[in-house]
N, C-alpha and C. Protein backbone atom coordinates (compact mmCIF):
# COMPACT_ATOMS: atom_id res chain seq x y z
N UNK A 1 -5.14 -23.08 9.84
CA UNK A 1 -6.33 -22.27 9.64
C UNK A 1 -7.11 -22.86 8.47
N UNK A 2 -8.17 -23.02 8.42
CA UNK A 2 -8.93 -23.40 7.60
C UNK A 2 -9.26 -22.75 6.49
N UNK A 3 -9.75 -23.34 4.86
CA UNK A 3 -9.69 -21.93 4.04
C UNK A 3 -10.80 -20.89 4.28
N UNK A 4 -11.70 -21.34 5.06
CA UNK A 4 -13.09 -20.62 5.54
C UNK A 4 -12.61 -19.44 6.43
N UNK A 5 -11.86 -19.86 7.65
CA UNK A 5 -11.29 -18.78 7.85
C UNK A 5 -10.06 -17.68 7.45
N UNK A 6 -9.53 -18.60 6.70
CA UNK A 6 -7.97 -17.93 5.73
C UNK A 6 -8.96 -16.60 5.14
N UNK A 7 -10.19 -17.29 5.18
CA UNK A 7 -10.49 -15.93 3.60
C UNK A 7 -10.90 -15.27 4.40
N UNK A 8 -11.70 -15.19 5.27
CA UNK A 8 -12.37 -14.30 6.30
C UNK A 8 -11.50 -13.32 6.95
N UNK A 9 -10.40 -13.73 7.31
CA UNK A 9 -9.04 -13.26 7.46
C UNK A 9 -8.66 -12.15 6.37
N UNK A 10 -8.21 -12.83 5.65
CA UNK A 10 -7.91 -12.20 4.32
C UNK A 10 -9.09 -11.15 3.89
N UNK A 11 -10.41 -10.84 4.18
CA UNK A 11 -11.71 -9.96 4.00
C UNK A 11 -11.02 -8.64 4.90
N UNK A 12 -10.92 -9.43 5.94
CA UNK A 12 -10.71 -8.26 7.07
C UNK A 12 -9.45 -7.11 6.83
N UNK A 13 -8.37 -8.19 6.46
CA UNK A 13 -7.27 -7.27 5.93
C UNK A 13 -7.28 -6.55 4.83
N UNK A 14 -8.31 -6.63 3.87
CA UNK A 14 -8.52 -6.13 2.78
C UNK A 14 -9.36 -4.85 2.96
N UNK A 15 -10.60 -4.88 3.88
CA UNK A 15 -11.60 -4.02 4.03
C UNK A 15 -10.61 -2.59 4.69
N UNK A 16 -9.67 -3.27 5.65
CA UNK A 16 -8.59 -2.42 6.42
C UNK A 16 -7.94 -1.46 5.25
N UNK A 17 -7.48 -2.05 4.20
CA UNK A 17 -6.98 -1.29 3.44
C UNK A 17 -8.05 -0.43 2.47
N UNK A 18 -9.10 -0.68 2.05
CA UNK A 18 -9.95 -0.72 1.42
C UNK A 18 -10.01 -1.26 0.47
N UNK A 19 -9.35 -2.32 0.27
CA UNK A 19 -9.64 -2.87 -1.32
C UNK A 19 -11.42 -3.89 -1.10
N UNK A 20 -11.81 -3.18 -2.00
CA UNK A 20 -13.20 -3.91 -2.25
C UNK A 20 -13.23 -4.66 -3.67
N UNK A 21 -14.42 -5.17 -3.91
CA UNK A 21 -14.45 -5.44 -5.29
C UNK A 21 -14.61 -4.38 -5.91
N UNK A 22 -13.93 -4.40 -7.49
CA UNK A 22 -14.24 -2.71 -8.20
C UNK A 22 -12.94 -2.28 -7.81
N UNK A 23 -12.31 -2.39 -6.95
CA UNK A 23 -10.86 -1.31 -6.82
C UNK A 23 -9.66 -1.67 -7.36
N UNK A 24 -9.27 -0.69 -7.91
CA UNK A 24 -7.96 -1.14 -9.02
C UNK A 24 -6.96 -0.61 -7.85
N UNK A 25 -6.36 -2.02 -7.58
CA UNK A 25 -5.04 -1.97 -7.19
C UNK A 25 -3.68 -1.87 -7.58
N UNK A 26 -2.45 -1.42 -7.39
CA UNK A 26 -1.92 -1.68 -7.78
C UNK A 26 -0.63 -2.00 -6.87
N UNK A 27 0.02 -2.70 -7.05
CA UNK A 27 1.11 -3.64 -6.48
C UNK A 27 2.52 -3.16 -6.17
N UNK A 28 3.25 -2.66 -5.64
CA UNK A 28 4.84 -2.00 -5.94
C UNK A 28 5.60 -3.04 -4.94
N UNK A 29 6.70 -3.59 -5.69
CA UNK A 29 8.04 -4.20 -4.41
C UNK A 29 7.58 -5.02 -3.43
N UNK A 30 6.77 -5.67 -3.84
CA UNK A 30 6.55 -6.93 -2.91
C UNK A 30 7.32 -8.03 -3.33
N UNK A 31 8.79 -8.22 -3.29
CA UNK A 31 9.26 -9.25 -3.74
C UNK A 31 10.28 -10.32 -2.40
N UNK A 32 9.56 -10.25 -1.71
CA UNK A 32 9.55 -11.51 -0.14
C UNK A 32 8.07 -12.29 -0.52
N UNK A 33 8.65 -13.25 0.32
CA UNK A 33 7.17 -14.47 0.79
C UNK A 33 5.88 -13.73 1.75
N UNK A 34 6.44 -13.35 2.68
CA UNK A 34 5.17 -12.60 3.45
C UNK A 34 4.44 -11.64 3.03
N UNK A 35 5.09 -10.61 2.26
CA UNK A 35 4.45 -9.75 1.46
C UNK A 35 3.24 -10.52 0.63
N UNK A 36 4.12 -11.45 -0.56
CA UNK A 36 3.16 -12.11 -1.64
C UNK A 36 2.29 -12.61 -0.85
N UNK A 37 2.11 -13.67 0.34
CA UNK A 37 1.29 -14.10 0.96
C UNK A 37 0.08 -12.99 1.91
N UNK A 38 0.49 -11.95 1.29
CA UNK A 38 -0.25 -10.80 2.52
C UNK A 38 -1.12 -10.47 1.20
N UNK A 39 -0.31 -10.13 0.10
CA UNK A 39 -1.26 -9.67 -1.19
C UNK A 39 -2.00 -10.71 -1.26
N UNK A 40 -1.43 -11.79 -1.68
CA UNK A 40 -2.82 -12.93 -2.24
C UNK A 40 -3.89 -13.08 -1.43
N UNK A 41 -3.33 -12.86 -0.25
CA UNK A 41 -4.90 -13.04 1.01
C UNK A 41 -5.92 -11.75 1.14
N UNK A 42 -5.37 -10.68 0.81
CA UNK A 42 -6.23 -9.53 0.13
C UNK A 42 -7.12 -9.47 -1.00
N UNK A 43 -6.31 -9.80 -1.68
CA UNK A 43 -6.77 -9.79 -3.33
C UNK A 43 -7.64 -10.67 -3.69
N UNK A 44 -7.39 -12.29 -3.12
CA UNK A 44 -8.68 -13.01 -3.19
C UNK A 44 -9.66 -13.17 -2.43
N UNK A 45 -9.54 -12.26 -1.04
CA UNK A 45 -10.65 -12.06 -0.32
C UNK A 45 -11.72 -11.46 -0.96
N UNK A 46 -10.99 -10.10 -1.72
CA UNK A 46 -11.65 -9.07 -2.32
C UNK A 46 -12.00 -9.22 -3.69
N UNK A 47 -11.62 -9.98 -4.44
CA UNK A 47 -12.40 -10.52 -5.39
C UNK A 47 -12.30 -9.24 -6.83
N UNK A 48 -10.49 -8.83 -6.24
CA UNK A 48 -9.63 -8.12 -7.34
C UNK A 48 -8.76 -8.09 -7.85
N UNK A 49 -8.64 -7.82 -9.33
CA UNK A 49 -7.32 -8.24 -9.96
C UNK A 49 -6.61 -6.77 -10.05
N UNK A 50 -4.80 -7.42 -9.68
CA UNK A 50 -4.13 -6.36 -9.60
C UNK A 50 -4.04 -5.67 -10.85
N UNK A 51 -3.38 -4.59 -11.05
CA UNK A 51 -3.58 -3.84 -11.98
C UNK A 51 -1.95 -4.16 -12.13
N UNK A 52 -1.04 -4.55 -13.37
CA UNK A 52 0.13 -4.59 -13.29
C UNK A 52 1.30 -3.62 -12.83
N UNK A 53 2.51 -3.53 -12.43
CA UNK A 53 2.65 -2.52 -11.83
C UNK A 53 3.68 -1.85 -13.28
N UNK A 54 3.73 -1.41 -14.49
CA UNK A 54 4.06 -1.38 -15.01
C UNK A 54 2.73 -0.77 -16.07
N UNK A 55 2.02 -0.97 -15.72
CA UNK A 55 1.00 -0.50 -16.84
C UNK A 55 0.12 0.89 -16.64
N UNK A 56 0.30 1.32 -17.51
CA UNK A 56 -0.54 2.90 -17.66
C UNK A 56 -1.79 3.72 -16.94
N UNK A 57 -2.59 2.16 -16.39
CA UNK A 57 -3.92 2.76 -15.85
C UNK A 57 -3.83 3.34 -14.80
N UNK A 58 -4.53 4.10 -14.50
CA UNK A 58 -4.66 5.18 -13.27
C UNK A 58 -5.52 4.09 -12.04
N UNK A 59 -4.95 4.24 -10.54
CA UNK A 59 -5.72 3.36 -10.30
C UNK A 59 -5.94 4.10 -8.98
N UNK A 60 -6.91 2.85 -7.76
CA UNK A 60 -7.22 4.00 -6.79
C UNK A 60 -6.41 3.62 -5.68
N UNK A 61 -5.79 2.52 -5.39
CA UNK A 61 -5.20 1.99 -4.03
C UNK A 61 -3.48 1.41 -4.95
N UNK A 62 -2.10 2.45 -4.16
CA UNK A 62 -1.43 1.65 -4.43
C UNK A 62 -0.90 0.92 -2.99
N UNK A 63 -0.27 -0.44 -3.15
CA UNK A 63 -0.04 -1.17 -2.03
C UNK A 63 1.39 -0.55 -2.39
N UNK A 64 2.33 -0.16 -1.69
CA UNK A 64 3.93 0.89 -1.69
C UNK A 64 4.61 -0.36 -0.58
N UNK A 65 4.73 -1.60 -0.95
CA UNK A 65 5.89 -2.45 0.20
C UNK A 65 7.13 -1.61 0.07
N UNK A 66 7.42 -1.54 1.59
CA UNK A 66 9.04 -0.71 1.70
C UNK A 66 9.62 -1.14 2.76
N UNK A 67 10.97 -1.14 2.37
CA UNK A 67 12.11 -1.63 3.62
C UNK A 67 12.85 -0.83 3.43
N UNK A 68 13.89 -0.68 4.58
CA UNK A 68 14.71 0.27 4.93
C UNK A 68 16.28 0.38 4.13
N UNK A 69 16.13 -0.96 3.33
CA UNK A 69 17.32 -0.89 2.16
C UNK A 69 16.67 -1.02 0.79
N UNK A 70 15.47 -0.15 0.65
CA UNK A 70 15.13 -0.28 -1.23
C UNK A 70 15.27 1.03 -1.72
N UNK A 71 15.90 1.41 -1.23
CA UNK A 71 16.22 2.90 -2.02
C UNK A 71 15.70 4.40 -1.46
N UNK A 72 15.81 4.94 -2.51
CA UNK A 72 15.25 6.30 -2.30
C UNK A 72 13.61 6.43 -2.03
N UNK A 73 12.53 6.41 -0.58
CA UNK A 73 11.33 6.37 -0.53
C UNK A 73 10.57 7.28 -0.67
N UNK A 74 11.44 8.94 -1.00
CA UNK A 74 10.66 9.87 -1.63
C UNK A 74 10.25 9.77 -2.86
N UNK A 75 11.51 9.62 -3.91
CA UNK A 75 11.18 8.64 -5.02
C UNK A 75 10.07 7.83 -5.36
N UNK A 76 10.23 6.46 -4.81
CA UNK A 76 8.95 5.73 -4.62
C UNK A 76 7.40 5.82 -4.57
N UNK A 77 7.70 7.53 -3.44
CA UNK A 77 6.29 8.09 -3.19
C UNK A 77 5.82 8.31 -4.68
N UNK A 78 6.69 9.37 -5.10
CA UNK A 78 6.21 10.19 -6.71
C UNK A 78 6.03 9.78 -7.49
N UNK A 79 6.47 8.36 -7.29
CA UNK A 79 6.38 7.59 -8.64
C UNK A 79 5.00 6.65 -8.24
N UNK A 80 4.05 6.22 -6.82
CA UNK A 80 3.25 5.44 -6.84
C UNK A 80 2.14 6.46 -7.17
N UNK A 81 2.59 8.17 -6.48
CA UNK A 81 1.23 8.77 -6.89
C UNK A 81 1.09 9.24 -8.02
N UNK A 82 2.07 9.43 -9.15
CA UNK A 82 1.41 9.36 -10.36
C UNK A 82 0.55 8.33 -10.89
N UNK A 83 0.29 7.23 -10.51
CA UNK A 83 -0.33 6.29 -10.67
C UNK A 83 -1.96 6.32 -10.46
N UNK A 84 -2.41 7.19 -9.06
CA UNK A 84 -3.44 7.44 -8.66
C UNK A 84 -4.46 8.44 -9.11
N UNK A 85 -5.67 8.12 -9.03
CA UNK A 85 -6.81 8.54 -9.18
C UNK A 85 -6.89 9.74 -8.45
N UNK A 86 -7.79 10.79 -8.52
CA UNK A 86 -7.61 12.39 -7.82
C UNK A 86 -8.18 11.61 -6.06
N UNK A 87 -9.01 10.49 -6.34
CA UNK A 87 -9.25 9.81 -4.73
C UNK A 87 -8.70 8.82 -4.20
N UNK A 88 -7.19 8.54 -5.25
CA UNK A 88 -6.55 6.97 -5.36
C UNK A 88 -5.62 7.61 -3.33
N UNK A 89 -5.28 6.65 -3.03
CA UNK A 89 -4.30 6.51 -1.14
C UNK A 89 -3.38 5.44 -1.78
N UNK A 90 -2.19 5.90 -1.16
CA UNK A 90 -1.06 4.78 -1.23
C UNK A 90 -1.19 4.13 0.35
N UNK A 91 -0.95 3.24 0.29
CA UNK A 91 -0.86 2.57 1.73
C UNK A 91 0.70 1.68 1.53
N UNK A 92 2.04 2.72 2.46
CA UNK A 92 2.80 2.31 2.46
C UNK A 92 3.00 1.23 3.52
N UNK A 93 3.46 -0.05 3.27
CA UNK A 93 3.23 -1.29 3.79
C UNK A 93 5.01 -1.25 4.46
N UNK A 94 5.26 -1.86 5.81
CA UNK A 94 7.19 -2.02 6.41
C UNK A 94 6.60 -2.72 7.47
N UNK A 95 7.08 -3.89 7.27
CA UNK A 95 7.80 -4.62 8.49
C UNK A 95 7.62 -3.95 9.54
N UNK A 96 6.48 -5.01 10.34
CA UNK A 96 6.62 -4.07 11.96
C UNK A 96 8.16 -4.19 12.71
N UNK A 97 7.87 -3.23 13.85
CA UNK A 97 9.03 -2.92 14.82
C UNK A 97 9.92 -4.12 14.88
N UNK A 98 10.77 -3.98 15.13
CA UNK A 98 11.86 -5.16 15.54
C UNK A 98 11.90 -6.15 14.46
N UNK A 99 10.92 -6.23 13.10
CA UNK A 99 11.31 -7.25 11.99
C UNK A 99 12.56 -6.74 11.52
N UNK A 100 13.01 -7.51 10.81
CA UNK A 100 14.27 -6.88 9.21
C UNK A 100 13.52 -6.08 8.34
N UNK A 101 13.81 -4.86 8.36
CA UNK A 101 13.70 -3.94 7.16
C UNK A 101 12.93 -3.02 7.73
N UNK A 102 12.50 -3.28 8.75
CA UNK A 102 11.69 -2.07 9.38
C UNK A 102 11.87 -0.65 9.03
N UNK A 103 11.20 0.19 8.65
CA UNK A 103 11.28 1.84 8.60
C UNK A 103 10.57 2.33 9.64
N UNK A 104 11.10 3.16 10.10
CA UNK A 104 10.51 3.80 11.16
C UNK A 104 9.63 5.43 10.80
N UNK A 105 8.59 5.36 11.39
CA UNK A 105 7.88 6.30 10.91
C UNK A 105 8.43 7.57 10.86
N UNK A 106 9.30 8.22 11.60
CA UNK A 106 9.68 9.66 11.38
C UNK A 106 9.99 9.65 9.94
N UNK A 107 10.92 8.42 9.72
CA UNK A 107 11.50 8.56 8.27
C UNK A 107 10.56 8.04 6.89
N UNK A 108 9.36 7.58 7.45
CA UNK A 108 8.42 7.68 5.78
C UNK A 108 7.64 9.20 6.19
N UNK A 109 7.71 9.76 7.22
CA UNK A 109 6.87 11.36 7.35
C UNK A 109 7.97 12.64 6.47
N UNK A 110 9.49 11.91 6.77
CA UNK A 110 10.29 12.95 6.35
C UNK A 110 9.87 12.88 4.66
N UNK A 111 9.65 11.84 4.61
CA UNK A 111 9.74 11.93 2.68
C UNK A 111 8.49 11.57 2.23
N UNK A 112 7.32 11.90 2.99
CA UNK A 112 5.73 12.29 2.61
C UNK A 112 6.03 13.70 2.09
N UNK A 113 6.32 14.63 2.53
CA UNK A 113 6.09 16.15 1.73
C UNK A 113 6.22 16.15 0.63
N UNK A 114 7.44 15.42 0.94
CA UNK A 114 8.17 15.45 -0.80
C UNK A 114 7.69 15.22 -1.88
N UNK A 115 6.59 14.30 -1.50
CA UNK A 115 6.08 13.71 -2.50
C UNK A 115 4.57 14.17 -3.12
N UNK A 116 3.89 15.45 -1.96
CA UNK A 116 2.94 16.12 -1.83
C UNK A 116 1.94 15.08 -1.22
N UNK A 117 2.05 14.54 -0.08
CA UNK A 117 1.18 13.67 0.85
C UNK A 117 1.36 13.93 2.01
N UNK A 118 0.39 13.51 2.46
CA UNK A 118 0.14 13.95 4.27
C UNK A 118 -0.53 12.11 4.78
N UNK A 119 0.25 11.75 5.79
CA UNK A 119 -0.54 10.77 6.58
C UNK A 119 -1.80 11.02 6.91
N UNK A 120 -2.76 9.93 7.29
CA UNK A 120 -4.37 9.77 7.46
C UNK A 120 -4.23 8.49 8.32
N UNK A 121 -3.72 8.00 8.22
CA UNK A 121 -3.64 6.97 9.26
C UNK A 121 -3.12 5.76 9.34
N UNK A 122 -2.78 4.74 10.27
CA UNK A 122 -2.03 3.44 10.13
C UNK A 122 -2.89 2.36 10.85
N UNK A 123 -2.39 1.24 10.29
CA UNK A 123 -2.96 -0.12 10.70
C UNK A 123 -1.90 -0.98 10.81
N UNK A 124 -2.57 -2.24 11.11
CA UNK A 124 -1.07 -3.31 11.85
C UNK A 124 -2.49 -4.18 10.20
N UNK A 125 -1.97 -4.53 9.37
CA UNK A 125 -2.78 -5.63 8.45
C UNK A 125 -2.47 -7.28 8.37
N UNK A 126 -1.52 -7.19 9.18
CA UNK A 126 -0.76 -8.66 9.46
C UNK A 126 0.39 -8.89 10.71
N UNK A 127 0.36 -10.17 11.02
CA UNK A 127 1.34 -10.14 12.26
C UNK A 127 2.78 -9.19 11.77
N UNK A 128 3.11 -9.54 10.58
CA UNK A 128 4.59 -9.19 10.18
C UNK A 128 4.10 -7.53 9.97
N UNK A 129 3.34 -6.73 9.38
CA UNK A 129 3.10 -6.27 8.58
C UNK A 129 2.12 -4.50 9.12
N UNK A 130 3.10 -3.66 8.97
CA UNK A 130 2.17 -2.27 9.72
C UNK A 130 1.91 -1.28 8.69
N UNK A 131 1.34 -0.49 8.32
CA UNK A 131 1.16 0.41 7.25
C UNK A 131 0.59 1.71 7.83
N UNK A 132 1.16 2.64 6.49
CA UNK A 132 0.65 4.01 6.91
C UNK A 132 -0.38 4.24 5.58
N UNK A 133 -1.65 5.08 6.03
CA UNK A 133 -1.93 5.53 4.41
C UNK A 133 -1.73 6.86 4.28
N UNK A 134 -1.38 6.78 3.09
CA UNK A 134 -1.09 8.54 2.80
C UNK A 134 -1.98 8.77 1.50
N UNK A 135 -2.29 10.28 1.39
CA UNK A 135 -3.15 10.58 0.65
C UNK A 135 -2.47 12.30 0.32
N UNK A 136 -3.33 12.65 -0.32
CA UNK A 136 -2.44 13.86 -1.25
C UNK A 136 -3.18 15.06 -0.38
N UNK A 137 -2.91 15.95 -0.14
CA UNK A 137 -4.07 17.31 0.57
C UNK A 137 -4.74 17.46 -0.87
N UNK A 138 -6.34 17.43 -0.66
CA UNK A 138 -7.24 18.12 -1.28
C UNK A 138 -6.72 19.16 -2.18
N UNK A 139 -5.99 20.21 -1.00
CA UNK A 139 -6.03 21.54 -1.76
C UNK A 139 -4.79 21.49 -3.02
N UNK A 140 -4.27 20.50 -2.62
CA UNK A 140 -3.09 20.41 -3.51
C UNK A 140 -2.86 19.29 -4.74
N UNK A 141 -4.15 18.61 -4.85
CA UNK A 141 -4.15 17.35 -5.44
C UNK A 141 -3.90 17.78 -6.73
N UNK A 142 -3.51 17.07 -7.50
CA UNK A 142 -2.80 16.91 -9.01
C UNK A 142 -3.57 16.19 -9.90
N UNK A 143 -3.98 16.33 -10.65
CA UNK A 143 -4.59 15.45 -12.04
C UNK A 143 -3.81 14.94 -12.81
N UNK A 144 -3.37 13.48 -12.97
CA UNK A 144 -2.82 12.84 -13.60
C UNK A 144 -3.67 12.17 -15.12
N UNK A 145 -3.04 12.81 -16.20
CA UNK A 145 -3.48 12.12 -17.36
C UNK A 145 -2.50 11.08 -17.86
């Protein structure tokens, strides 16, 4: 693929998620090759720097990579949406069907409540690569200082 189209590519998968320019991302457990290669083709489409995943700022998009052996994913949830803005979406990122590590959706819905989120919708953002976004109910949203 050419880099003309790599990036064009990489635009499309980004707009999917919404990362635009201006949007503070932030990054969780992407530590495989396809993942990193899925972020970098986002991030420099979009013409944004991640926000570290370790650092204090409140941001509006977290990217939540998850496989079916990283632990506790209710956990995970509570801990990416303290992170978010009162309009910030996590977009939990797993291995499509039949890859290694796959999660299957009943089981990121069982441990959305938990975390005070409701699904909004899913995308396929890469061959390897399917996501759900979740977002907090309105009526229930939380202000994080």
């Amino acid at each position: 693929m050419s880099p003309t189209a790599a990036n064009a590519e990489g635009q499309r998968r980004a707009e999917r998620l919404g990362v635009v320019a201006g949007t503070m991302v932030q990054s969780i457990n992407e530590d495989d090759d396809i993942a990193g290669d899925l972020l970098e083709a986002v991030v420099a489409a979009s013409g944004t720097e991640l926000v570290p995943e370790d650092s204090d700022d409140v941001v509006d998009i977290v990217l939540l990579w998850w496989r079916d052996d990283d632990g506790d994913l209710a956990n995970a949830l509570i801990d990416a949406r303290r992170q978010l803005s009162d309009q910030g979406i996590i977009w939990l990122l797993t291995p499509k069907s039949g890859r290694p590590g796959h999660v299957e959706p009943s089981d990121i819905l069982d441990a959305v409540p938990t975390a005070g989120l409701v699904q909004t919708s899913t995308v396929n953002v890469a061959q390897e690569w399917a996501s759900m976004r979740l977002a907090a109910p309105k009526s229930q949203r939380v202000r994080h200082r």
